[in-house]
C-alpha atoms as a PDB file:
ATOM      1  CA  UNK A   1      18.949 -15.592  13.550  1.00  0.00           C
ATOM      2  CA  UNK A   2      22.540 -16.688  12.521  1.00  0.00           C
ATOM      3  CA  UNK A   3      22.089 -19.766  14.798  1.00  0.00           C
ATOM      4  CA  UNK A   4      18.429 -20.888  13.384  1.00  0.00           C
ATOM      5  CA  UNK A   5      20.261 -21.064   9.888  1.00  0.00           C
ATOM      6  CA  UNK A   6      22.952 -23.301  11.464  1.00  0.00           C
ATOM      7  CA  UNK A   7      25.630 -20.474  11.170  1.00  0.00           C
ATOM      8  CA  UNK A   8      27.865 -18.666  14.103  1.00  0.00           C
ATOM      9  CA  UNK A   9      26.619 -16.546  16.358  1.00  0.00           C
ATOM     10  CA  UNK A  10      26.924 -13.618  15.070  1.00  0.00           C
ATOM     11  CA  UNK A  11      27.874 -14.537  11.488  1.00  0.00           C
ATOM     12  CA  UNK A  12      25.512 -13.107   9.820  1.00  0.00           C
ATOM     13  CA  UNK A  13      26.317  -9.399  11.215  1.00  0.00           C
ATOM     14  CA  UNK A  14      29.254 -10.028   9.964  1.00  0.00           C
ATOM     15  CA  UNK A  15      28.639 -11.160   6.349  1.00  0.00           C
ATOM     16  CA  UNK A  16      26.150  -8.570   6.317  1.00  0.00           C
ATOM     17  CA  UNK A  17      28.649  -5.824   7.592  1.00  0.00           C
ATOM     18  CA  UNK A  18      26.502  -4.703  10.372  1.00  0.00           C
ATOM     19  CA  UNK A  19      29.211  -1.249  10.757  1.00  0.00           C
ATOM     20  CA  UNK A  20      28.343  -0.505   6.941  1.00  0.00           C
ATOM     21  CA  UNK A  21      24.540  -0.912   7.711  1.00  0.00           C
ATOM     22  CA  UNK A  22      21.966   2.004   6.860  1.00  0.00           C
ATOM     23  CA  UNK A  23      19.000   2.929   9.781  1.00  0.00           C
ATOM     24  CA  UNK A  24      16.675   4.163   7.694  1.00  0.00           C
ATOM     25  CA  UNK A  25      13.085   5.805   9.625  1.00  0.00           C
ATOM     26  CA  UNK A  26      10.054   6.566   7.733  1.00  0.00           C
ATOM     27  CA  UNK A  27       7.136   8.505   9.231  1.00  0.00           C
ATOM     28  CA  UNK A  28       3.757   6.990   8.139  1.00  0.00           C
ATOM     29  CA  UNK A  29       0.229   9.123   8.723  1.00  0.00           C
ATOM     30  CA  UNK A  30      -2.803   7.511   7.951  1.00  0.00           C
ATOM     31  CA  UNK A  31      -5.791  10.220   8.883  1.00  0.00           C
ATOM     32  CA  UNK A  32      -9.443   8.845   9.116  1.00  0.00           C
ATOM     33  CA  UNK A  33     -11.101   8.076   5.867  1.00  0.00           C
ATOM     34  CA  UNK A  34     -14.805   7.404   5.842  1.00  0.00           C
ATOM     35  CA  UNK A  35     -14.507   4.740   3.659  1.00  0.00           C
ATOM     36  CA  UNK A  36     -12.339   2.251   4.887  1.00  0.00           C
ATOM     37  CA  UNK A  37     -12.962  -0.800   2.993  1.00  0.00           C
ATOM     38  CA  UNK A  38     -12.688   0.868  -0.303  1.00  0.00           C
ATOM     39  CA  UNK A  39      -8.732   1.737   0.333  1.00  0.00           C
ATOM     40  CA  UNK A  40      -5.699   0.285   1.473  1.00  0.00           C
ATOM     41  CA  UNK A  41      -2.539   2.586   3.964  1.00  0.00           C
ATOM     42  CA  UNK A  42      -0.088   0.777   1.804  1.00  0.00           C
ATOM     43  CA  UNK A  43      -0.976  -2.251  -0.443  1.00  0.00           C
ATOM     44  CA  UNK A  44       0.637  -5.548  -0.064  1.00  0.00           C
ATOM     45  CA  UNK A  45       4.368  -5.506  -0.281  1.00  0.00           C
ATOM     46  CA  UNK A  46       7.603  -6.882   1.134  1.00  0.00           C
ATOM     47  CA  UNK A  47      10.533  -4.359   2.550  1.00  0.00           C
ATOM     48  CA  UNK A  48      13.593  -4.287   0.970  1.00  0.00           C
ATOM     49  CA  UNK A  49      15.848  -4.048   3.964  1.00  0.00           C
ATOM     50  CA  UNK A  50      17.346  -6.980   5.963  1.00  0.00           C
ATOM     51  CA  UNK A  51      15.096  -6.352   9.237  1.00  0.00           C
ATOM     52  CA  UNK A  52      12.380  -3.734   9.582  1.00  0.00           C
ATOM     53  CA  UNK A  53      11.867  -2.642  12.966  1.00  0.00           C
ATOM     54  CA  UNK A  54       7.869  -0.980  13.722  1.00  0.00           C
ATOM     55  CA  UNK A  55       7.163   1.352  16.371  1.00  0.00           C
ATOM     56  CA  UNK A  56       3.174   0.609  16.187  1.00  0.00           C
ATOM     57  CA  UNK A  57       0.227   3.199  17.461  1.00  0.00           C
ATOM     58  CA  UNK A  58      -2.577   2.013  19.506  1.00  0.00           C
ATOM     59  CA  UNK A  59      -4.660   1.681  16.320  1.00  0.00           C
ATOM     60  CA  UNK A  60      -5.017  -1.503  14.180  1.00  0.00           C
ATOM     61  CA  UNK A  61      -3.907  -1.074  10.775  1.00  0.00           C
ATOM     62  CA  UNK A  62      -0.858  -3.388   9.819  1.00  0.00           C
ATOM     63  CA  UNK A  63      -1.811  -6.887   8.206  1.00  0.00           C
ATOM     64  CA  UNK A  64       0.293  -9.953   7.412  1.00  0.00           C
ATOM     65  CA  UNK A  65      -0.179 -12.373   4.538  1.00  0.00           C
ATOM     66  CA  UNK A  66       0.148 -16.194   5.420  1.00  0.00           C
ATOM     67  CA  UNK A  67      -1.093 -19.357   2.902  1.00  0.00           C
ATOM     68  CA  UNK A  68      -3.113 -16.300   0.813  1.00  0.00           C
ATOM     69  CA  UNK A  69      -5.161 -14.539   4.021  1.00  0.00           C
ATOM     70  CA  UNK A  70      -4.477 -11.850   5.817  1.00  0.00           C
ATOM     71  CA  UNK A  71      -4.046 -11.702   9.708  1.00  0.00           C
ATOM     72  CA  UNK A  72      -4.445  -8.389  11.789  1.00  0.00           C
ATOM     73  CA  UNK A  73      -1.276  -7.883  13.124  1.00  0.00           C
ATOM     74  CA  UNK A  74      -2.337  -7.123  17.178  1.00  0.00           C
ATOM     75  CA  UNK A  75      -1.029  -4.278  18.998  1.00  0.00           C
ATOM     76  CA  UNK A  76       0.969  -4.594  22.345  1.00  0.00           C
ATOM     77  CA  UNK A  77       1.507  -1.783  24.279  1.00  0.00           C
ATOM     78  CA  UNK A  78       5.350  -0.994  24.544  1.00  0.00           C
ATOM     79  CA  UNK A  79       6.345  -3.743  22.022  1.00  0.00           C
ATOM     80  CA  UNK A  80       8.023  -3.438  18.674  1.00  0.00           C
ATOM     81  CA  UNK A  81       7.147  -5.353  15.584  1.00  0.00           C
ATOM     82  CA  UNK A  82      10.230  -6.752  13.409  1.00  0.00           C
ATOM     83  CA  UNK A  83       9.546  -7.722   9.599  1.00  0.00           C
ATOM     84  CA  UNK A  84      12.073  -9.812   8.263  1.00  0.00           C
ATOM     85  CA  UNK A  85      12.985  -8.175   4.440  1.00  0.00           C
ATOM     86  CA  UNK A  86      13.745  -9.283   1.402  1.00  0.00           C
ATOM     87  CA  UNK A  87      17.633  -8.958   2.248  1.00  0.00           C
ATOM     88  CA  UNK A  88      17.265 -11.568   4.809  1.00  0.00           C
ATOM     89  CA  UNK A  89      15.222 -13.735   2.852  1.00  0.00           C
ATOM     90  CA  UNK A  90      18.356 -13.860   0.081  1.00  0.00           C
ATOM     91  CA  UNK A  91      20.658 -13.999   2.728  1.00  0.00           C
ATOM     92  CA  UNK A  92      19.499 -16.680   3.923  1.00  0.00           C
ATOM     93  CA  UNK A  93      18.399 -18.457   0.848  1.00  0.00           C
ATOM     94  CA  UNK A  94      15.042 -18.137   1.350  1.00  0.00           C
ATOM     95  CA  UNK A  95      15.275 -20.324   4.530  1.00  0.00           C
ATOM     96  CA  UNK A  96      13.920 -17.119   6.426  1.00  0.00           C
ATOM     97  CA  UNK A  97      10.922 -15.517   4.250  1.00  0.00           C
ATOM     98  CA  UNK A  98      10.364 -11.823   3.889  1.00  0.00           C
ATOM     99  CA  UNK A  99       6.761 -10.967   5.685  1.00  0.00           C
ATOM    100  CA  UNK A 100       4.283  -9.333   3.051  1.00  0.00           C
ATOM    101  CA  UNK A 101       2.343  -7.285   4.529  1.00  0.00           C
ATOM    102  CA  UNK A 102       0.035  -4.244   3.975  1.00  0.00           C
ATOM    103  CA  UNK A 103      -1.745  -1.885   5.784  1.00  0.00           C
ATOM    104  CA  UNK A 104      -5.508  -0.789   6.108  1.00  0.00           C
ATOM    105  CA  UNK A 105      -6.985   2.699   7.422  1.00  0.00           C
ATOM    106  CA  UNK A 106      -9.420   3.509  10.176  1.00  0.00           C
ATOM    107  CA  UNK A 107     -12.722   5.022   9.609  1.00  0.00           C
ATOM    108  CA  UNK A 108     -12.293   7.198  12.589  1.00  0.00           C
ATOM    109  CA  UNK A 109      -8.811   7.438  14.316  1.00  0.00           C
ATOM    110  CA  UNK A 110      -5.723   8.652  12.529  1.00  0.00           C
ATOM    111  CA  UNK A 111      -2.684   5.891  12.351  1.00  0.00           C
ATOM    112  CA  UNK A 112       1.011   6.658  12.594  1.00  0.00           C
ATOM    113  CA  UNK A 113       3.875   3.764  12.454  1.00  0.00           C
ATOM    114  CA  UNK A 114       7.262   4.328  12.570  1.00  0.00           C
ATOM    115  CA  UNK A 115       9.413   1.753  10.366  1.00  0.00           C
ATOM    116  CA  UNK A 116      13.622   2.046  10.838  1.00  0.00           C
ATOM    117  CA  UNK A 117      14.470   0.304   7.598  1.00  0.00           C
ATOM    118  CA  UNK A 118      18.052  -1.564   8.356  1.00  0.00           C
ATOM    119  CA  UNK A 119      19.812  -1.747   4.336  1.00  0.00           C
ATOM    120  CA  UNK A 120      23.039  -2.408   3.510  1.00  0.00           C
ATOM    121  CA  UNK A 121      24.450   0.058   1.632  1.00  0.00           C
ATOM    122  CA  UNK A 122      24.281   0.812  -2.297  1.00  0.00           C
ATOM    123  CA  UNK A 123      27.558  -0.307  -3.351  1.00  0.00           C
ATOM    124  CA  UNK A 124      27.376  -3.366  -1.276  1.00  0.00           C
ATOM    125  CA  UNK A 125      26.993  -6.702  -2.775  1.00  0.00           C
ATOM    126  CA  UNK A 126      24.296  -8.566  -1.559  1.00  0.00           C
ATOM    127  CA  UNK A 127      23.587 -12.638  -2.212  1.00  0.00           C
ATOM    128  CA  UNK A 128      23.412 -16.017  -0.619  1.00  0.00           C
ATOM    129  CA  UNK A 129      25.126 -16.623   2.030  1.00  0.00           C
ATOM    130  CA  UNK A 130      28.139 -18.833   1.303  1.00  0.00           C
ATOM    131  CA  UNK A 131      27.813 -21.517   4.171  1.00  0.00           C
ATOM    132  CA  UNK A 132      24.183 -21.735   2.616  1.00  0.00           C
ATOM    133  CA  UNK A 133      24.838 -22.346  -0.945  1.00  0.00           C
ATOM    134  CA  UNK A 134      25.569 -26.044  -1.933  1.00  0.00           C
ATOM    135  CA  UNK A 135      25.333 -28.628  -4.599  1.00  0.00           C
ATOM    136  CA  UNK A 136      21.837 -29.350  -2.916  1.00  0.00           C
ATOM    137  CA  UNK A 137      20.674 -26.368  -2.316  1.00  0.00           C
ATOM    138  CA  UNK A 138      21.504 -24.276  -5.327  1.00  0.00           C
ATOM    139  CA  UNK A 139      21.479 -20.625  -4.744  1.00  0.00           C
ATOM    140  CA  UNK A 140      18.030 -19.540  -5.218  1.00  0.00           C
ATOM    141  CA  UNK A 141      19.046 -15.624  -5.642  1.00  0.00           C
ATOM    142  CA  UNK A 142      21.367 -13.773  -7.839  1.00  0.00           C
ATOM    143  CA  UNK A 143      24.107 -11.851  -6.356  1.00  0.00           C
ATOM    144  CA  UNK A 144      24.154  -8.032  -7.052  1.00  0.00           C
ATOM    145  CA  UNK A 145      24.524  -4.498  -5.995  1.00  0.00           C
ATOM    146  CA  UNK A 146      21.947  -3.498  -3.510  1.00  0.00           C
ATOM    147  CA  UNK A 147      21.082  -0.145  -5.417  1.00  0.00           C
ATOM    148  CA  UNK A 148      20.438  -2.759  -8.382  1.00  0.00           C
ATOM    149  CA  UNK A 149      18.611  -4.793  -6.538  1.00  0.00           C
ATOM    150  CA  UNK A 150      16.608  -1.579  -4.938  1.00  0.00           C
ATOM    151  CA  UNK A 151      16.157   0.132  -8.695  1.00  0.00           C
ATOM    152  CA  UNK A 152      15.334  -3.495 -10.543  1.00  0.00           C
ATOM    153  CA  UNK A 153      11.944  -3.919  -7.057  1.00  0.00           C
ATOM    154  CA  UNK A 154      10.942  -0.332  -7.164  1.00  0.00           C
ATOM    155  CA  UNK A 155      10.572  -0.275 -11.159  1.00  0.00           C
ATOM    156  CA  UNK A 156       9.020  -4.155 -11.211  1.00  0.00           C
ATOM    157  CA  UNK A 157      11.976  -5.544 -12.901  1.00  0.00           C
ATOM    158  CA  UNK A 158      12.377  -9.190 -12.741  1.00  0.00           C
ATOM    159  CA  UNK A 159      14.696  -9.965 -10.278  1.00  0.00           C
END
């Protein structure tokens, strides 16, 4: 990723302070509802963290926004699905774009994902990166605290 943004190898693990990182898991359960189209797993959203990392079930459920429609997301057996975040979106200055995404429910097959959420951590300052940021290309994100960046997205605060 650091090299499609121009940068070092590994530079952005470094910025980011991969050692300081937090591997976050979540355990989603979606039983069977009879009523499918009348409810949403999760409505449309972006993760916070700088990569989200999916361990999928057999059964279709996860969705991806592009240009205003929304595209199954396929399953393949023994693969992982990776969501850039919105960390990785201001890292990069918006040059890599955070996937929104939702997900739907099955009328007769219960769902389970498993999302490891990589965040930095609360205290940790989180912006643009510097090689990014010029005269013409203005940073297009504020730099803050991740926990005030986490408490301003959960509570619909302006950013």
């Amino acid at each position: 990723m650091s090299k499609g943004l121009g940068l070092e190898e590994d530079e952005l693990k470094e910025v980011a302070n991969e050692e300081e990182m937090h591997y976050l898991l979540k355990i989603n359960y979606y039983p069977p509802c009879p009523c499918p189209d009348l409810v949403l797993g999760v409505p449309p959203h972006t993760d916070m963290s700088y990569l989200t990392i999916l361990v999928p079930n057999e059964v279709q459920g996860l969705q991806a926004s592009r240009d205003g429609r929304w595209y199954d997301v396929k399953y393949v057996p023994n693969a992982l699905v990776i969501h850039v975040g919105d960390q990785m979106e201001i890292l990069s200055n918006g040059k890599y774009k955070a996937v929104f995404h939702r997900t739907t429910v099955n009328k007769d097959k219960t769902r389970m994902s498993w999302p490891v959420f990589i965040e930095p951590k609360a205290e940790r300052e989180v912006g643009p990166h510097p090689k990014l940021v010029n005269q013409d290309n203005p940073p297009k994100y504020k730099t803050k605290k991740y926990k005030d960046y986490a408490y301003c997205k959960l509570n619909k605060i302006p950013q």
